[in-house]
PDB file of N, CA and C in Angstrom:
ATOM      1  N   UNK A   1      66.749 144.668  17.470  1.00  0.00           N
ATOM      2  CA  UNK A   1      66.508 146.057  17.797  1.00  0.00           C
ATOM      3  C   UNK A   1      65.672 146.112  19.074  1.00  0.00           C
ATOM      4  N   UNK A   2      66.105 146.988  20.071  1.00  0.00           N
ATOM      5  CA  UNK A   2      65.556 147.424  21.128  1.00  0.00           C
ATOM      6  C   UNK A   2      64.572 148.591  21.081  1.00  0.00           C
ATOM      7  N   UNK A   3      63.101 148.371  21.249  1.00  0.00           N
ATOM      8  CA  UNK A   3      61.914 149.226  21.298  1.00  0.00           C
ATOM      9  C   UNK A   3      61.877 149.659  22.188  1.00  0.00           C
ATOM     10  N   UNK A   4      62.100 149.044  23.310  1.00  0.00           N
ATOM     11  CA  UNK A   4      61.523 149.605  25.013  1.00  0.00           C
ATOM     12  C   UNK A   4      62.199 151.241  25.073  1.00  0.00           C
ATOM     13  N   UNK A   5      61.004 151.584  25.552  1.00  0.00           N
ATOM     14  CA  UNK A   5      61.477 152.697  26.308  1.00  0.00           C
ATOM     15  C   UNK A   5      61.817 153.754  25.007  1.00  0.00           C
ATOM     16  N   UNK A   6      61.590 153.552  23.690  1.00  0.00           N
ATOM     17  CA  UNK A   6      62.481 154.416  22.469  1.00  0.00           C
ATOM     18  C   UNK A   6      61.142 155.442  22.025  1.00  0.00           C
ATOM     19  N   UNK A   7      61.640 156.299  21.020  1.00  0.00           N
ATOM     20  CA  UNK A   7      61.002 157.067  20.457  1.00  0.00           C
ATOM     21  C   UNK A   7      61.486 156.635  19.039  1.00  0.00           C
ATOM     22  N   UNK A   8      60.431 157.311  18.096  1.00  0.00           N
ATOM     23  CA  UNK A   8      60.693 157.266  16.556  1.00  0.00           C
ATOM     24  C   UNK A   8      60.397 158.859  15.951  1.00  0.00           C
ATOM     25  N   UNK A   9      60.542 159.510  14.715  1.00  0.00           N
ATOM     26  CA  UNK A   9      60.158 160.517  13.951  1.00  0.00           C
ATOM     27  C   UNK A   9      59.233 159.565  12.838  1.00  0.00           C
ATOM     28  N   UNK A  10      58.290 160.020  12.402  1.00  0.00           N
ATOM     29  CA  UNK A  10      57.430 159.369  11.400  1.00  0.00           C
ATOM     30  C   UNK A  10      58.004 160.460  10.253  1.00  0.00           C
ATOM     31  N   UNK A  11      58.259 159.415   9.191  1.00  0.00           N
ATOM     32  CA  UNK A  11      59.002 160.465   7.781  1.00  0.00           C
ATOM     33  C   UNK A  11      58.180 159.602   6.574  1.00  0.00           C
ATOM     34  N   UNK A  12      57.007 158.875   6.905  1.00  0.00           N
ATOM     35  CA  UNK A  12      55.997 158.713   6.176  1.00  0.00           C
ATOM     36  C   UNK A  12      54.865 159.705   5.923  1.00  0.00           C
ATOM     37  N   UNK A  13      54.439 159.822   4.703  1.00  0.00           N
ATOM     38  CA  UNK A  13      53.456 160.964   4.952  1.00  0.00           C
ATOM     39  C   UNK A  13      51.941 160.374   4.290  1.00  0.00           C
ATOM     40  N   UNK A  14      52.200 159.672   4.486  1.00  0.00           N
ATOM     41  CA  UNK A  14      51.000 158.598   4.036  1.00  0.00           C
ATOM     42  C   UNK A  14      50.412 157.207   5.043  1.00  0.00           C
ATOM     43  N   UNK A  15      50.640 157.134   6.363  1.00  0.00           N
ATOM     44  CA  UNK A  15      50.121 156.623   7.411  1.00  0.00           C
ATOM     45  C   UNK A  15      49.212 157.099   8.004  1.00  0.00           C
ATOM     46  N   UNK A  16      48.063 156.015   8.049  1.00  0.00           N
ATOM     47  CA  UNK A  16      46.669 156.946   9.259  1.00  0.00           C
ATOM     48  C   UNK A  16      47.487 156.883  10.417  1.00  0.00           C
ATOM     49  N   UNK A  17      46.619 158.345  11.194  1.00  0.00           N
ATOM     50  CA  UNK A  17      46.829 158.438  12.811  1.00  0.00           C
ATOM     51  C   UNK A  17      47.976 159.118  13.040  1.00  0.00           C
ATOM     52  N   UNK A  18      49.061 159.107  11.863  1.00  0.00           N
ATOM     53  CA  UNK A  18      49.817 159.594  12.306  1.00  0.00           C
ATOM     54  C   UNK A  18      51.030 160.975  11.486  1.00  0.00           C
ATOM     55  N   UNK A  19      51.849 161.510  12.110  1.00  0.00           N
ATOM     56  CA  UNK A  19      52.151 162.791  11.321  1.00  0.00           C
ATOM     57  C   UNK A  19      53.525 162.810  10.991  1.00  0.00           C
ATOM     58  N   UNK A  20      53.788 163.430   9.569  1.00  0.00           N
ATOM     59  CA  UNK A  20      54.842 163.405   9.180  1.00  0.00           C
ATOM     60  C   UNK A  20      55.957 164.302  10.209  1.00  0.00           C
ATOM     61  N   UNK A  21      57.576 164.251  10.575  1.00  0.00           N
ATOM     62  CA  UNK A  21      58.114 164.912  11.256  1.00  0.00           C
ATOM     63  C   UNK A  21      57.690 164.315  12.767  1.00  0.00           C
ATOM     64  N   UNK A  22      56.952 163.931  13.151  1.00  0.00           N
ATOM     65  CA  UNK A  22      56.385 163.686  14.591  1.00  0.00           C
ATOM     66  C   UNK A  22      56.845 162.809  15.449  1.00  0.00           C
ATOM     67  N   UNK A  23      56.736 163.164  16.852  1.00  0.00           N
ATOM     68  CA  UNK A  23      58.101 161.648  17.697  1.00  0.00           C
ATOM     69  C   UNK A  23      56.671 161.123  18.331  1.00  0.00           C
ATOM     70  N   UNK A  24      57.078 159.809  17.764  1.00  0.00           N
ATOM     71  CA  UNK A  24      56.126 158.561  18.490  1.00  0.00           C
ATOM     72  C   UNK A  24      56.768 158.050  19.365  1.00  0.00           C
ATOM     73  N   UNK A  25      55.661 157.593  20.664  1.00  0.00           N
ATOM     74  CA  UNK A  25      56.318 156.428  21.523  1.00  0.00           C
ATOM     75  C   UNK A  25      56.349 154.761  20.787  1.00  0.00           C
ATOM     76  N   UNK A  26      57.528 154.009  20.799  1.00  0.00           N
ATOM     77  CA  UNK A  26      57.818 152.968  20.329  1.00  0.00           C
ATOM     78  C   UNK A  26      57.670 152.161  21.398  1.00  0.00           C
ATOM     79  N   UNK A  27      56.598 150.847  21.316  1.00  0.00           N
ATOM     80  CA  UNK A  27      56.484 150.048  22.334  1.00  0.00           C
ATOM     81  C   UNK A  27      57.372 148.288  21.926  1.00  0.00           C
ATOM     82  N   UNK A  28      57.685 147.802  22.912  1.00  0.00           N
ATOM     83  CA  UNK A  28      58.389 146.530  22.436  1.00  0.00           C
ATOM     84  C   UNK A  28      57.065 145.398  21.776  1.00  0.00           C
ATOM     85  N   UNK A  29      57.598 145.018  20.806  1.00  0.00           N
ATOM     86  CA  UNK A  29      57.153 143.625  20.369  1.00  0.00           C
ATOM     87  C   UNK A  29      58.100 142.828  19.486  1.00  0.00           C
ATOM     88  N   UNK A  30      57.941 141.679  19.993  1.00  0.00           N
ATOM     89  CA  UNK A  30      59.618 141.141  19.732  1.00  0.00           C
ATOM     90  C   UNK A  30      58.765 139.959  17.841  1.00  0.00           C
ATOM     91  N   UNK A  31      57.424 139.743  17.898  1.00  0.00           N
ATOM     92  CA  UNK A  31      57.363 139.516  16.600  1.00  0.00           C
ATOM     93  C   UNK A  31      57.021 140.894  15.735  1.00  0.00           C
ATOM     94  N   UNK A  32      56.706 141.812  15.961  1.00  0.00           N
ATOM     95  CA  UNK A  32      56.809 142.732  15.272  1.00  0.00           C
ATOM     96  C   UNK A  32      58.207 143.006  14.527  1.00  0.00           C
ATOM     97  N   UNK A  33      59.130 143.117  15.572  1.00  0.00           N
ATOM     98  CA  UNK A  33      60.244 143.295  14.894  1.00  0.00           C
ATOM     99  C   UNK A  33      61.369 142.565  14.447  1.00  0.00           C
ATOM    100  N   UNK A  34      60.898 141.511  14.557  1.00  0.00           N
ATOM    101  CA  UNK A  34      61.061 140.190  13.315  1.00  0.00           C
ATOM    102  C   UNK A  34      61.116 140.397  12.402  1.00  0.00           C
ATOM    103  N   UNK A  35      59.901 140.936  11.719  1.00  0.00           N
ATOM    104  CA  UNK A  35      59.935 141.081  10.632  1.00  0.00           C
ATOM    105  C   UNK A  35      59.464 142.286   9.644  1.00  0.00           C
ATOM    106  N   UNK A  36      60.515 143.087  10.190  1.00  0.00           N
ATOM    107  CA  UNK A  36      60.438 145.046  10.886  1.00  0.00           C
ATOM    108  C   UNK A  36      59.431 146.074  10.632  1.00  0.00           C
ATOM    109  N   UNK A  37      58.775 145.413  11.543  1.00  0.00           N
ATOM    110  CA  UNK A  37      57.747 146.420  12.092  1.00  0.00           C
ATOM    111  C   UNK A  37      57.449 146.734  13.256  1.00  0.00           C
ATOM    112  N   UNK A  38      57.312 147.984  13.942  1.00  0.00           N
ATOM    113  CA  UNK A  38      57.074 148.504  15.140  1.00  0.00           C
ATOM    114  C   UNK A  38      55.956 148.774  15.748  1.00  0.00           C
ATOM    115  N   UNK A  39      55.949 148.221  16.841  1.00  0.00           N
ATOM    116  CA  UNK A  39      54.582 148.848  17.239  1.00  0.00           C
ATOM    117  C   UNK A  39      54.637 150.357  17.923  1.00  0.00           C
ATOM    118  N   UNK A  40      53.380 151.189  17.250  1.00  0.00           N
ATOM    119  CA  UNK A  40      53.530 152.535  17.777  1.00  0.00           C
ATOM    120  C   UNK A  40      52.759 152.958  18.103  1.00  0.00           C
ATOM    121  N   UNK A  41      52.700 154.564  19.701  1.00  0.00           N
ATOM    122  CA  UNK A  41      51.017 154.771  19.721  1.00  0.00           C
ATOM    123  C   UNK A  41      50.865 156.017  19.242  1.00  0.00           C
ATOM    124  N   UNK A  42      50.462 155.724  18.583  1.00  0.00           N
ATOM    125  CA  UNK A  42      49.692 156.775  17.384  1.00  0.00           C
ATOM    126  C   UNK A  42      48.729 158.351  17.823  1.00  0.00           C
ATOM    127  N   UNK A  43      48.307 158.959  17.247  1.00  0.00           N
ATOM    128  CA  UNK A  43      47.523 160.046  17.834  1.00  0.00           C
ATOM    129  C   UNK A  43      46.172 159.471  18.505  1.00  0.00           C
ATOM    130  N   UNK A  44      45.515 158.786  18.289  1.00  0.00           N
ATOM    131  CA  UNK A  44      44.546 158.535  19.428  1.00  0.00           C
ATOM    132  C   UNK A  44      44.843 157.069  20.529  1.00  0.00           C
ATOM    133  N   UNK A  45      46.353 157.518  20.472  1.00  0.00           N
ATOM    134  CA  UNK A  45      46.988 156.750  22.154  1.00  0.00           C
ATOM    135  C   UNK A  45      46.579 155.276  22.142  1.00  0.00           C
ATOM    136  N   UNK A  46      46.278 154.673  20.819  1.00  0.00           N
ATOM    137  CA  UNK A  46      45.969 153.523  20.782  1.00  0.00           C
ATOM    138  C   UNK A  46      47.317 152.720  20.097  1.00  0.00           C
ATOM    139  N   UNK A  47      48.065 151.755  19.821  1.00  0.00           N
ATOM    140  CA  UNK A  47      48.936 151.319  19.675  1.00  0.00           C
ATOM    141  C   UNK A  47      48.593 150.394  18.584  1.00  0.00           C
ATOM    142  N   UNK A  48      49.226 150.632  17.284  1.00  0.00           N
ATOM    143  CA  UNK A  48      49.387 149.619  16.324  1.00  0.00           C
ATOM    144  C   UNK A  48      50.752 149.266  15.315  1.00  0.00           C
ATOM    145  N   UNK A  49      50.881 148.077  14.688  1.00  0.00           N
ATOM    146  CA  UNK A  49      52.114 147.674  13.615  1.00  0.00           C
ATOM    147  C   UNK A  49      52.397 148.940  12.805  1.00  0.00           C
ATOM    148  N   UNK A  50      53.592 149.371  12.548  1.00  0.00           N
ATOM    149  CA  UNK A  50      53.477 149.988  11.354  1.00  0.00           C
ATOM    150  C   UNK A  50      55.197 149.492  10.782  1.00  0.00           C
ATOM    151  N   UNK A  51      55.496 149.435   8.912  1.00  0.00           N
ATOM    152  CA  UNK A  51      56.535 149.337   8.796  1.00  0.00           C
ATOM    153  C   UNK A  51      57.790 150.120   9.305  1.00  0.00           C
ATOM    154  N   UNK A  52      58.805 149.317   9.955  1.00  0.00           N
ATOM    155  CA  UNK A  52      60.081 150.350  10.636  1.00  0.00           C
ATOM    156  C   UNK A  52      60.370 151.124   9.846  1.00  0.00           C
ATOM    157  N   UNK A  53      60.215 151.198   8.197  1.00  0.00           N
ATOM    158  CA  UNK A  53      61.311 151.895   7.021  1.00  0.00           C
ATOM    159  C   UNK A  53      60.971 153.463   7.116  1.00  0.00           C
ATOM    160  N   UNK A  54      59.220 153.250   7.934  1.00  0.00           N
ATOM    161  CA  UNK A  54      58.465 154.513   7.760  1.00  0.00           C
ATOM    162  C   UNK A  54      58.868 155.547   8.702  1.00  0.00           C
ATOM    163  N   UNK A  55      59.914 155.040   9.858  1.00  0.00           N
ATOM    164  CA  UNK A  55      60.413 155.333  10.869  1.00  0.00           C
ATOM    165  C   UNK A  55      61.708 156.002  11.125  1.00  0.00           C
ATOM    166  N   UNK A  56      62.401 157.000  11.825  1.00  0.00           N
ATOM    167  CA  UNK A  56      63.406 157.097  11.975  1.00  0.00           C
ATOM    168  C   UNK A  56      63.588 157.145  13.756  1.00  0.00           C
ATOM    169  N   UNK A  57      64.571 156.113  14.400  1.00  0.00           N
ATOM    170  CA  UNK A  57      64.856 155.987  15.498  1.00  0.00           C
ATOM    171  C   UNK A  57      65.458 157.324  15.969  1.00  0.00           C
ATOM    172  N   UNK A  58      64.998 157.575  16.730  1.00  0.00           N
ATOM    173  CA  UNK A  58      65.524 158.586  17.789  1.00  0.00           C
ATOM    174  C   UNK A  58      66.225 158.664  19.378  1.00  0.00           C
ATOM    175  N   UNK A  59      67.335 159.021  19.733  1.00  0.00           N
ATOM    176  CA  UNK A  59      67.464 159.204  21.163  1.00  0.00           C
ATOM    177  C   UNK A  59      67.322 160.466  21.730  1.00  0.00           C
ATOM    178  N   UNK A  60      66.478 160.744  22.632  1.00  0.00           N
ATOM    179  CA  UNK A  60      66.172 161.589  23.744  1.00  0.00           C
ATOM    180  C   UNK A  60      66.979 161.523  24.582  1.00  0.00           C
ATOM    181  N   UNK A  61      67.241 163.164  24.920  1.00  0.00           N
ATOM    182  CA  UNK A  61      68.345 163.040  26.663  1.00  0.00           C
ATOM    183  C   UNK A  61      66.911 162.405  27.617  1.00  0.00           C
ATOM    184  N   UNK A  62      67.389 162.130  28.460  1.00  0.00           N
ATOM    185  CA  UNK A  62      66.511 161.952  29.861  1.00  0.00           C
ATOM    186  C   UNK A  62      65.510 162.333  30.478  1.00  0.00           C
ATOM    187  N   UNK A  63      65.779 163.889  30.209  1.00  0.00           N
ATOM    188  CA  UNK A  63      64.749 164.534  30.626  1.00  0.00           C
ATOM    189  C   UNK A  63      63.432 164.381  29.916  1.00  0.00           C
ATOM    190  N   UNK A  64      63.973 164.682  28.648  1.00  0.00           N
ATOM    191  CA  UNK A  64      62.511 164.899  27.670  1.00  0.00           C
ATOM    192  C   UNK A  64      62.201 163.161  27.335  1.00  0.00           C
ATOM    193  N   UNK A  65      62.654 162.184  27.596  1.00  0.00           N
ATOM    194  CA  UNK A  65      62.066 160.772  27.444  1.00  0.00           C
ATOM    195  C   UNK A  65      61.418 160.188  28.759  1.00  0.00           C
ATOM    196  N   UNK A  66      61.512 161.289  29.839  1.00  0.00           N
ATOM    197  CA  UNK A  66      60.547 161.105  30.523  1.00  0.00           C
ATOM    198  C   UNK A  66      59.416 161.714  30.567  1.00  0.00           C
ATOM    199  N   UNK A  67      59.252 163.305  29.796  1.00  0.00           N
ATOM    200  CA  UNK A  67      58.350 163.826  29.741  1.00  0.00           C
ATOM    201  C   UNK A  67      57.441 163.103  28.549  1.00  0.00           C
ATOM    202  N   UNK A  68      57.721 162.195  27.763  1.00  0.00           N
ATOM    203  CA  UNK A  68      57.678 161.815  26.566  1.00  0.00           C
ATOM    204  C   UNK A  68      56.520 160.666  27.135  1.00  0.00           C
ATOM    205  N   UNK A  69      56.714 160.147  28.498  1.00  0.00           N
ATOM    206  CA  UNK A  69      57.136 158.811  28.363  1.00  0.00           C
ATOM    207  C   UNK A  69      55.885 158.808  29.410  1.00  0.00           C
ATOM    208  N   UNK A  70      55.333 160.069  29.695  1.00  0.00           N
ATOM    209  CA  UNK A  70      54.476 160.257  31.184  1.00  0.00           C
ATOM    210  C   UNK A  70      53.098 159.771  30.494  1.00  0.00           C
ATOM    211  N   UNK A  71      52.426 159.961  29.647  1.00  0.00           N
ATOM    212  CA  UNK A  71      51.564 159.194  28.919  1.00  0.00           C
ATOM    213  C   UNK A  71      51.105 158.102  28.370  1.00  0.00           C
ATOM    214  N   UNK A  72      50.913 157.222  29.617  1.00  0.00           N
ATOM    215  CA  UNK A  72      50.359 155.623  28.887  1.00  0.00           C
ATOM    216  C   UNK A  72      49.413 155.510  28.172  1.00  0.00           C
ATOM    217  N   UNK A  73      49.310 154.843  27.404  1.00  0.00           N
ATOM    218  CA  UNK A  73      48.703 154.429  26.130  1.00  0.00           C
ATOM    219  C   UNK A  73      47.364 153.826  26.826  1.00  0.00           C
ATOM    220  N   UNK A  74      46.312 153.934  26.446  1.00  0.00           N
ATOM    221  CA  UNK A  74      44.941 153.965  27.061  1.00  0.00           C
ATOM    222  C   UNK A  74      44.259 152.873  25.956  1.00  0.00           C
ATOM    223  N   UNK A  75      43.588 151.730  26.428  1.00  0.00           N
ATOM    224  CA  UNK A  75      42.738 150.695  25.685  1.00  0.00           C
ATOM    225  C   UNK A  75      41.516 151.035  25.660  1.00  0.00           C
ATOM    226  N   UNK A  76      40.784 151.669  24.445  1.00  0.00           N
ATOM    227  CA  UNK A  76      39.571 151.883  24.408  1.00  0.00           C
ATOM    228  C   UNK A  76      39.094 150.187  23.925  1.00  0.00           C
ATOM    229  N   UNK A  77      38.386 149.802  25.050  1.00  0.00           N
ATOM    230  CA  UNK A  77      37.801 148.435  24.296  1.00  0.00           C
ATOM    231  C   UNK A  77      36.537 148.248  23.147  1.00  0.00           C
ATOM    232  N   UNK A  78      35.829 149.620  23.438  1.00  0.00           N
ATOM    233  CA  UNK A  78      34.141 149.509  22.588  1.00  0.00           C
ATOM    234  C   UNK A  78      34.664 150.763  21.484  1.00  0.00           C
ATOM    235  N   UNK A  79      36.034 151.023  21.029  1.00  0.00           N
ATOM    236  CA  UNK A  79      35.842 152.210  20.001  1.00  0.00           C
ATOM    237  C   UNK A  79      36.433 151.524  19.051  1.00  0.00           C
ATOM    238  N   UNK A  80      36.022 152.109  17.827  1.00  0.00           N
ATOM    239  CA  UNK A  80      35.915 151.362  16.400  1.00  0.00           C
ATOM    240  C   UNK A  80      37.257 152.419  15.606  1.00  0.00           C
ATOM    241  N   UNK A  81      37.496 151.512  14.893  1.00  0.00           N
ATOM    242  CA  UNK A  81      38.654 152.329  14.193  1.00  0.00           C
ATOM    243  C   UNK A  81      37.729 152.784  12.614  1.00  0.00           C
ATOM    244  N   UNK A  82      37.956 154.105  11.961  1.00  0.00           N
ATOM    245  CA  UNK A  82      37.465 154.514  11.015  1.00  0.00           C
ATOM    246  C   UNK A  82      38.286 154.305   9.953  1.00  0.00           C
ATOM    247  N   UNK A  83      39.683 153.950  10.031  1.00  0.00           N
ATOM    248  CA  UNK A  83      40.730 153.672   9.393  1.00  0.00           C
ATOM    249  C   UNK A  83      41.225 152.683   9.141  1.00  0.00           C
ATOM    250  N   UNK A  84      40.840 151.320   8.334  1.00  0.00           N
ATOM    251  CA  UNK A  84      41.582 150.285   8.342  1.00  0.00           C
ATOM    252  C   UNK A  84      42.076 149.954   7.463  1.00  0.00           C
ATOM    253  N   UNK A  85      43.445 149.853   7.590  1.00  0.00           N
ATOM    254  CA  UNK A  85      44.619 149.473   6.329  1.00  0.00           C
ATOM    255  C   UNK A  85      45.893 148.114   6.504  1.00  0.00           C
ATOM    256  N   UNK A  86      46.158 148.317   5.630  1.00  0.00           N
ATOM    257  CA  UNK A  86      46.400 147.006   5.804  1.00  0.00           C
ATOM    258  C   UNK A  86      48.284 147.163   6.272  1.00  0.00           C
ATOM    259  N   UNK A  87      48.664 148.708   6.782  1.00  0.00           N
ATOM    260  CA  UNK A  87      49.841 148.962   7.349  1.00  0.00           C
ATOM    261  C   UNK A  87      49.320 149.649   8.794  1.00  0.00           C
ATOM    262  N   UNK A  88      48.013 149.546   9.584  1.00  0.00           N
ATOM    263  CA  UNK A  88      47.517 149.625  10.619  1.00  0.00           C
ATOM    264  C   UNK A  88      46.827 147.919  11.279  1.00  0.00           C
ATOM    265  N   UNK A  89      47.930 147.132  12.029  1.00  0.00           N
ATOM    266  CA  UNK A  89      47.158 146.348  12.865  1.00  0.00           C
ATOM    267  C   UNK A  89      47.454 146.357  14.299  1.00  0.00           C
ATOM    268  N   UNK A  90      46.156 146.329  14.627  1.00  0.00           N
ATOM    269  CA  UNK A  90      45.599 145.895  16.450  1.00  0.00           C
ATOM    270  C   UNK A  90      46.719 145.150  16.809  1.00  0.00           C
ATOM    271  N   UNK A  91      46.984 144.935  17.812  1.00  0.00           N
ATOM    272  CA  UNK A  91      47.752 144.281  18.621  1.00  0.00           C
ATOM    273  C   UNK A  91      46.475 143.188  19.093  1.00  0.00           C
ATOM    274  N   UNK A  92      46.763 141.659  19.139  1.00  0.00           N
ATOM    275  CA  UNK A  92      46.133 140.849  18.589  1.00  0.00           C
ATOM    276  C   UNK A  92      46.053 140.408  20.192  1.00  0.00           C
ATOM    277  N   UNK A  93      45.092 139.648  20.825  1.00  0.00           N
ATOM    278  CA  UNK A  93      44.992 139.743  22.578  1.00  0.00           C
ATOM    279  C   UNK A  93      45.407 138.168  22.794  1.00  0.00           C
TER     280      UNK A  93
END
């Protein structure tokens, strides 16, 4: 499966950070989705694993996957997560 560049709908309603119905940006990670899980950036623009099942792939026309797409994902290095579960992990450095 190809991540780059994709969007998802979250149809989990039980994930921190993030909202049921809602289009996430999907970033590539090729062991993530090994063994299917996606990495996604979430409402505070930070990027973590979550299971694909929780996911529904989406295609965007052009236009709106660039408007989608104008927001890079920002590395807070000194902020602490209040949420840790064990279907939320860091992207490992």
């Amino acid at each position: 499966m190809k991540t780059e560049g994709r969007f998802v709908i979250c149809i989990a309603d039980d994930l921190p950070a993030l909202e049921v119905r809602k289009i996430y940006r999907v970033l590539p990670d090729d062991k993530a989705e090994a063994i299917n899980w996606i990495r996604v950036i979430d409402d505070s623009e930070e990027d973590y694993l979550y299971p694909a099942k929780d996911f529904v792939f989406v295609d965007l026309p052009h236009q709106e996957r660039q408007l989608m797409s104008l927001r890079k994902p920002t590395t807070r290095k000194n902020a602490t997560t209040s949420m840790p579960t064990a279907k939320r992990r860091k992207r490992s450095a």
